[in-house]
C-alpha atoms as a PDB file:
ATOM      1  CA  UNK A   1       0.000   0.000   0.000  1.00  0.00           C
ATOM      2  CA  UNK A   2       1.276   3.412  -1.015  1.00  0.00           C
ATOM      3  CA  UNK A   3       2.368   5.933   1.786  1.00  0.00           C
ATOM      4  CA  UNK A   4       0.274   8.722   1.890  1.00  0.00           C
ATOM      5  CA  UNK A   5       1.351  12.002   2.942  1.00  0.00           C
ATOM      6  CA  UNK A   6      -0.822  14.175   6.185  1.00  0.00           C
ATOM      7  CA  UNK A   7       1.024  17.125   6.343  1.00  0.00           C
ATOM      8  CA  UNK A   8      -1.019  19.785   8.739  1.00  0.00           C
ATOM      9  CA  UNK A   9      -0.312  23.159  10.610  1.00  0.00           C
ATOM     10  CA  UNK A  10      -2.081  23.943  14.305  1.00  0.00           C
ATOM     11  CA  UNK A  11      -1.377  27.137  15.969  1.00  0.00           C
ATOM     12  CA  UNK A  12      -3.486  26.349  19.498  1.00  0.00           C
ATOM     13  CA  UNK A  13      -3.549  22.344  19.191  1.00  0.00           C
ATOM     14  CA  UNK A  14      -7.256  22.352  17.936  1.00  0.00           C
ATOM     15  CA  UNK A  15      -5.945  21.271  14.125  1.00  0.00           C
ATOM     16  CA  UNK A  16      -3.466  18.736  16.320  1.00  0.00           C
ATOM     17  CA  UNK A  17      -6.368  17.299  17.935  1.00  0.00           C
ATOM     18  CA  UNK A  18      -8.107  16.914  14.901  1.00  0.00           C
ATOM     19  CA  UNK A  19      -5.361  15.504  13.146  1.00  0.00           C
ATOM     20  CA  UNK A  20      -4.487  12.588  16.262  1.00  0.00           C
ATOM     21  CA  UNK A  21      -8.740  11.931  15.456  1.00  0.00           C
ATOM     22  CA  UNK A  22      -8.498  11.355  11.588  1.00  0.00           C
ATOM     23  CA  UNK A  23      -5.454   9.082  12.254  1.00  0.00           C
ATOM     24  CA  UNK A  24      -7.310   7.026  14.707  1.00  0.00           C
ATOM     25  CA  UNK A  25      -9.876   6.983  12.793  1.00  0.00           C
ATOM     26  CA  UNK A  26      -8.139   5.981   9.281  1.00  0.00           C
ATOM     27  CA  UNK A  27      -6.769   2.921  10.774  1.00  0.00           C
ATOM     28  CA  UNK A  28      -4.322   2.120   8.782  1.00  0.00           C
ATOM     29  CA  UNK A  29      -0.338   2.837   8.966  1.00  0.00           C
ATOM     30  CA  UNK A  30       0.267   4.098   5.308  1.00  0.00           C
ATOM     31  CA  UNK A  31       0.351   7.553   6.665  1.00  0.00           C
ATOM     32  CA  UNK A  32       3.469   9.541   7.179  1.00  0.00           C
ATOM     33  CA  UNK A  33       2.324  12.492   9.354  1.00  0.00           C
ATOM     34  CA  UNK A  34       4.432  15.406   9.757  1.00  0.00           C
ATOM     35  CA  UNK A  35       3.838  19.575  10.692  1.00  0.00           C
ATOM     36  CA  UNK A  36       4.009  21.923   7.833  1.00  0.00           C
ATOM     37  CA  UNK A  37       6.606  23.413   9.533  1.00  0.00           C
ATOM     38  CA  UNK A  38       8.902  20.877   9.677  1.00  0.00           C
ATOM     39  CA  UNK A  39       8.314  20.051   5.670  1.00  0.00           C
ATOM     40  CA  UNK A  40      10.241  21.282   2.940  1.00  0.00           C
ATOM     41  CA  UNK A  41       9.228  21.555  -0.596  1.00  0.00           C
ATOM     42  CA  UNK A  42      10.980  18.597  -2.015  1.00  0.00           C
ATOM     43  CA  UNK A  43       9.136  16.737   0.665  1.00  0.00           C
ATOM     44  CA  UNK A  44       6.194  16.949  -1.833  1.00  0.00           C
ATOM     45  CA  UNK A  45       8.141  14.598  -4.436  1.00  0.00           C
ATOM     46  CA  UNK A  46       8.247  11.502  -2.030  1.00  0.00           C
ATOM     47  CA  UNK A  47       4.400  10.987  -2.470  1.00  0.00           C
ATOM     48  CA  UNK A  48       1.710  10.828  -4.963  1.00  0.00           C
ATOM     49  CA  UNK A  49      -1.272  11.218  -2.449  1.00  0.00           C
ATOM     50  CA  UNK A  50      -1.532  13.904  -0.038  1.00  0.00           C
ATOM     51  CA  UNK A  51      -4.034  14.449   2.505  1.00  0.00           C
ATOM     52  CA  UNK A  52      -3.837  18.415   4.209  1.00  0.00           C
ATOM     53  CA  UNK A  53      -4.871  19.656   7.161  1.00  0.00           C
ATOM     54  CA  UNK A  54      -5.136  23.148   8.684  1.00  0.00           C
ATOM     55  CA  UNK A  55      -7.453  26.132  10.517  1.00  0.00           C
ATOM     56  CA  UNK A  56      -8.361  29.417   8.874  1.00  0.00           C
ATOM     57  CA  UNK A  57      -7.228  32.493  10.895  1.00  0.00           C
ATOM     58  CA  UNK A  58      -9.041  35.665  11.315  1.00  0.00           C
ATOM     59  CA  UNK A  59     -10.474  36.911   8.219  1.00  0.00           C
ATOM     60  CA  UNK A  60      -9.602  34.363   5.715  1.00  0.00           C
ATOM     61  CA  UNK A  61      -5.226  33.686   6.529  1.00  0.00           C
ATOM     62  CA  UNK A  62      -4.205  30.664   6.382  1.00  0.00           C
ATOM     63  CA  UNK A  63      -2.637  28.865   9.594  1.00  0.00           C
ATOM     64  CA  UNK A  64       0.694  30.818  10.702  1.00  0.00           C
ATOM     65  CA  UNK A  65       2.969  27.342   9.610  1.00  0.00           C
ATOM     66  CA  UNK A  66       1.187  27.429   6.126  1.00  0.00           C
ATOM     67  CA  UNK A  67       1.375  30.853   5.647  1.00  0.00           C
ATOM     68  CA  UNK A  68       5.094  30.518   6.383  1.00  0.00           C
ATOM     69  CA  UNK A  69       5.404  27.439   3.561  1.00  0.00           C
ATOM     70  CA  UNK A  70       3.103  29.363   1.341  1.00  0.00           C
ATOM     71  CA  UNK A  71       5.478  31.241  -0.876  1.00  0.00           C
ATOM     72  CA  UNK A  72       7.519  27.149  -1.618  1.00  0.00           C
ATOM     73  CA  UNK A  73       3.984  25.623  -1.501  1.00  0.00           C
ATOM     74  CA  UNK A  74       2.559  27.714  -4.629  1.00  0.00           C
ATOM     75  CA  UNK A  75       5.491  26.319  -6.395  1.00  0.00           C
ATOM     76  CA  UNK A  76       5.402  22.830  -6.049  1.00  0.00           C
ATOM     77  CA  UNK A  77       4.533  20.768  -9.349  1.00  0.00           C
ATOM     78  CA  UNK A  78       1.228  18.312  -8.353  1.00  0.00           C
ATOM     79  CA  UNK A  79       1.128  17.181 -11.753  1.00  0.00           C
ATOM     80  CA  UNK A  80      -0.116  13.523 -11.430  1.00  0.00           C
ATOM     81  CA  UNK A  81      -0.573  14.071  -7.609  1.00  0.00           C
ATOM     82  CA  UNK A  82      -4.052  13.600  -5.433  1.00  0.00           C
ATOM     83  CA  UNK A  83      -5.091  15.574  -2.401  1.00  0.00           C
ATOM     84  CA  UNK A  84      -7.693  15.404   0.158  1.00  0.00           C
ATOM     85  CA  UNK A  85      -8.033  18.702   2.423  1.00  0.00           C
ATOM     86  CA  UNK A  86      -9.781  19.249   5.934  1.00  0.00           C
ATOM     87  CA  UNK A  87      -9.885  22.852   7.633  1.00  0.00           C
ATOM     88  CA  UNK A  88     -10.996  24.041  10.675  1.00  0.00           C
ATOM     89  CA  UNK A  89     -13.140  27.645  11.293  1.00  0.00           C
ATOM     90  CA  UNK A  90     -15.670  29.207  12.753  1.00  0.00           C
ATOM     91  CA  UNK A  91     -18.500  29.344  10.862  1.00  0.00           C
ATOM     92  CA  UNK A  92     -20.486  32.170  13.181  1.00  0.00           C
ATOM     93  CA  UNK A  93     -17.710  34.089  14.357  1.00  0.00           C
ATOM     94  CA  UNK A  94     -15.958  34.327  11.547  1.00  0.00           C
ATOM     95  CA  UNK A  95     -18.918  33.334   8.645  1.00  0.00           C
ATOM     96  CA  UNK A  96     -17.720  35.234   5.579  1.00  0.00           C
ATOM     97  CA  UNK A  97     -14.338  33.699   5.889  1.00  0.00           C
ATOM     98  CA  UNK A  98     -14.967  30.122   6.866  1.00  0.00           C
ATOM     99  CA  UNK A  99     -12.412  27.584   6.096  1.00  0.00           C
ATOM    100  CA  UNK A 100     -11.307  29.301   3.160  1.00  0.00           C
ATOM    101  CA  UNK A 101      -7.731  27.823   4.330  1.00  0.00           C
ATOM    102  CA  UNK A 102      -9.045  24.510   1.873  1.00  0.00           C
ATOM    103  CA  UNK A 103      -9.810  26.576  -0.931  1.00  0.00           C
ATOM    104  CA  UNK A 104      -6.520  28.588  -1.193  1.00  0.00           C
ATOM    105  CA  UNK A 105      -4.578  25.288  -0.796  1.00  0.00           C
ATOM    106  CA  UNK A 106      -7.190  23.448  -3.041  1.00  0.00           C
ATOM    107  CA  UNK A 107      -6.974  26.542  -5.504  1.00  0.00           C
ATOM    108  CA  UNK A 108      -2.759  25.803  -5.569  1.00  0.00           C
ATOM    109  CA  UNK A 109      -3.443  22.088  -5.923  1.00  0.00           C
ATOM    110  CA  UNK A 110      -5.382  22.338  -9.281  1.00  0.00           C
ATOM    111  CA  UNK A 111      -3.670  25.600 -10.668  1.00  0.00           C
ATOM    112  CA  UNK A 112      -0.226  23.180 -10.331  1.00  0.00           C
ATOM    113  CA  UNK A 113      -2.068  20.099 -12.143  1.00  0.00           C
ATOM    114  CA  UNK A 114      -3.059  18.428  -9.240  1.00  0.00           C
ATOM    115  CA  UNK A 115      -6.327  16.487  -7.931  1.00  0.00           C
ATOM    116  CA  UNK A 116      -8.537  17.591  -5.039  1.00  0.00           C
ATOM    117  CA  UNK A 117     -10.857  14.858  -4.185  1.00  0.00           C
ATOM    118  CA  UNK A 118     -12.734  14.552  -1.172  1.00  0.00           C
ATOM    119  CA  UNK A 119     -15.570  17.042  -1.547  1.00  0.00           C
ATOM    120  CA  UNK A 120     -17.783  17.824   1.211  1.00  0.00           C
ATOM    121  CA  UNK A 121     -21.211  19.357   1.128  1.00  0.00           C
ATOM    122  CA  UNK A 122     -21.906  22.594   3.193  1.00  0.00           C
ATOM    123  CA  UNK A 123     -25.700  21.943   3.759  1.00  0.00           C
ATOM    124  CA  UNK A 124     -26.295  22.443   7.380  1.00  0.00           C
ATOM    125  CA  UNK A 125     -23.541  24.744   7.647  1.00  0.00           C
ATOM    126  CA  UNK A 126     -23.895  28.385   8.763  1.00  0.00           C
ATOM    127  CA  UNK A 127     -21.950  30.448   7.101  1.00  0.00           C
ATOM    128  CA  UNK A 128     -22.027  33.709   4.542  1.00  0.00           C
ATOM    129  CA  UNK A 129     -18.899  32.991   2.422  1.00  0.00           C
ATOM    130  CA  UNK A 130     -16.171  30.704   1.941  1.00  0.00           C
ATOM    131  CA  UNK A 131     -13.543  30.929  -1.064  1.00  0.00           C
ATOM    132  CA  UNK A 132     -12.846  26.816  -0.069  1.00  0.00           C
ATOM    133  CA  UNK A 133     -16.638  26.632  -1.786  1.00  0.00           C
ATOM    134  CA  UNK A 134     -16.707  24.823  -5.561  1.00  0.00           C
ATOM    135  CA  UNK A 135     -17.806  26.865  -8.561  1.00  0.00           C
ATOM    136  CA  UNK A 136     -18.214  24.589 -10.821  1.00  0.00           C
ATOM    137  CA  UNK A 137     -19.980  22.244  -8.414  1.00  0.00           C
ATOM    138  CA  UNK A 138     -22.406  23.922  -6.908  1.00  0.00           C
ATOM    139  CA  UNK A 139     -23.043  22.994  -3.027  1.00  0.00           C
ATOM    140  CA  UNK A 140     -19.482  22.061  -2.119  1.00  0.00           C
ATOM    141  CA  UNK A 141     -16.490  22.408  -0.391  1.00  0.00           C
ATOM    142  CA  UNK A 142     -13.360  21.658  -1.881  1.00  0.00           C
ATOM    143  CA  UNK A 143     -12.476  19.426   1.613  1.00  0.00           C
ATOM    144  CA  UNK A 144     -13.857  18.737   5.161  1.00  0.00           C
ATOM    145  CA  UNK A 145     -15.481  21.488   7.010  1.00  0.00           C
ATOM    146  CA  UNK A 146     -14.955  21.363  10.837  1.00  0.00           C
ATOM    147  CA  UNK A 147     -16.372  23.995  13.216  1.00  0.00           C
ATOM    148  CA  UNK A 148     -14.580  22.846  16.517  1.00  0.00           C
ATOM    149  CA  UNK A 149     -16.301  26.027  18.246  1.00  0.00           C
ATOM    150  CA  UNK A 150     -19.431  25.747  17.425  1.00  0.00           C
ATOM    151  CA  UNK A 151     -19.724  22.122  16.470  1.00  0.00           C
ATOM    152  CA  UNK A 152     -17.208  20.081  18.159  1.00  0.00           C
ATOM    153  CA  UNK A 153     -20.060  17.502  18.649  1.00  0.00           C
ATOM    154  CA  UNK A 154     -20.213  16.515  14.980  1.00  0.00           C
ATOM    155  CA  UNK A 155     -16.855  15.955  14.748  1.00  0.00           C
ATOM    156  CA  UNK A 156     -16.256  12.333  14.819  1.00  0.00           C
ATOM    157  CA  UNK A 157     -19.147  11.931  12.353  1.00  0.00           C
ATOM    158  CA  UNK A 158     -18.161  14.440  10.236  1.00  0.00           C
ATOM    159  CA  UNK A 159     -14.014  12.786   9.940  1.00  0.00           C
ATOM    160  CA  UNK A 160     -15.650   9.193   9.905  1.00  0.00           C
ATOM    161  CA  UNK A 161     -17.567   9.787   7.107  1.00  0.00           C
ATOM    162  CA  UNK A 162     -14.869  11.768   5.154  1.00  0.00           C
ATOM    163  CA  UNK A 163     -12.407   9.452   5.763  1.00  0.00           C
ATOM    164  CA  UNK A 164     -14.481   6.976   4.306  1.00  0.00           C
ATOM    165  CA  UNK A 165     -15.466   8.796   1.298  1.00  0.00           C
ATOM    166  CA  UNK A 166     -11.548   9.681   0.762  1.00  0.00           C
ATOM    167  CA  UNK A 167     -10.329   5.798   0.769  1.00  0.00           C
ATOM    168  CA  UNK A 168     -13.119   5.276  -1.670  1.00  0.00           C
ATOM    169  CA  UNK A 169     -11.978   7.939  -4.270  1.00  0.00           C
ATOM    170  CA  UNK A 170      -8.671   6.981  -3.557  1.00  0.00           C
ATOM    171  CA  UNK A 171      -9.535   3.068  -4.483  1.00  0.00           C
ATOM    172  CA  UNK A 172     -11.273   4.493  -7.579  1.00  0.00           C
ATOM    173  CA  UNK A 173      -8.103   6.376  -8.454  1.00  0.00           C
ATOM    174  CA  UNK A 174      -5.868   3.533  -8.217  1.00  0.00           C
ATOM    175  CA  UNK A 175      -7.934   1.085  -9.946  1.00  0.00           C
ATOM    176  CA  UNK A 176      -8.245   3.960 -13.025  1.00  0.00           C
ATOM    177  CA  UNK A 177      -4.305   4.196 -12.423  1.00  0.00           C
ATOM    178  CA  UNK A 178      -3.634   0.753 -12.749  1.00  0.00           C
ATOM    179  CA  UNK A 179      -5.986   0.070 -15.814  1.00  0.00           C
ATOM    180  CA  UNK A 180      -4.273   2.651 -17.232  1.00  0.00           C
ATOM    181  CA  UNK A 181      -0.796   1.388 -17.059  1.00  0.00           C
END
């Protein structure tokens, strides 16, 4: 089984918390788990799959590790490359803004020929705006929405779920890979 890549950023250990849930909760050991901040941009060419994980600050910044690795980040070829995003906000305090941390990353992704799978709907959500939400497919996100402060109680159903929808595109993918080649 290929390694998979969870590379995430957490400023006041909610995104850590997060992140020790979704590895719990994938079960398996494929994933090699390190902080943004202790990546480096030819990290990125060890792996093919990539799941990302981080908070939205304030009004719409990215976490302070990502914003650091942002500048190497936009440069990084994902040609050939699938990624699955989750981002925590705060979808009342902070509604116009909320998790856009998944779209600018997602936005990267695809502008640099990569994949984004792992779609989530935002139906029950309460937000105003979010730049992580889909154009071209109306009633998305480009990743996992958390709201930690406002929702912490949906949590676990919200990863298991994901997590389960991300193995299965990721299945799909390999199978189209390997027919393929």
């Amino acid at each position: 089984m290929e390694k998979i890549a969870l590379f995430y950023g957490s400023d006041t250990g909610c995104t850590d918390d997060i992140t020790k849930d979704f590895i719990a909760l994938w079960d398996q050991d494929n994933l090699d788990v390190r902080e943004i901040g202790d990546v480096k941009k030819s990290d990125f060419d060890q792996f093919d799959h990539f799941i990302f994980g981080l908070s939205t600050w304030y009004d719409g910044d990215l976490q302070s590790d990502w914003e650091s690795f942002f500048d190497d980040f936009q440069e990084i070829d994902f040609t050939n490359k699938i990624v699955a995003i989750y981002g925590l906000g705060d979808q009342i305090g902070y509604g116009e803004y909320f998790i856009d941390g998944v779209g600018i990353l997602a936005k990267v992704v695809l502008e640099n020929g990569g994949e984004v799978i792992g779609h989530w709907p935002y139906e029950g959500y309460r937000f105003t705006d979010s730049v992580a939400m889909i154009e071209e497919k109306e009633g998305y996100f480009y990743g996992l929405a958390i709201d930690n402060d406002n929702e912490s109680q949906l949590n676990e159903e919200r990863l298991t779920k994901w997590i389960h929808q991300v193995k299965k595109e990721l299945q799909v993918y390999r199978s189209h890979k390997n027919v393929l080649t």
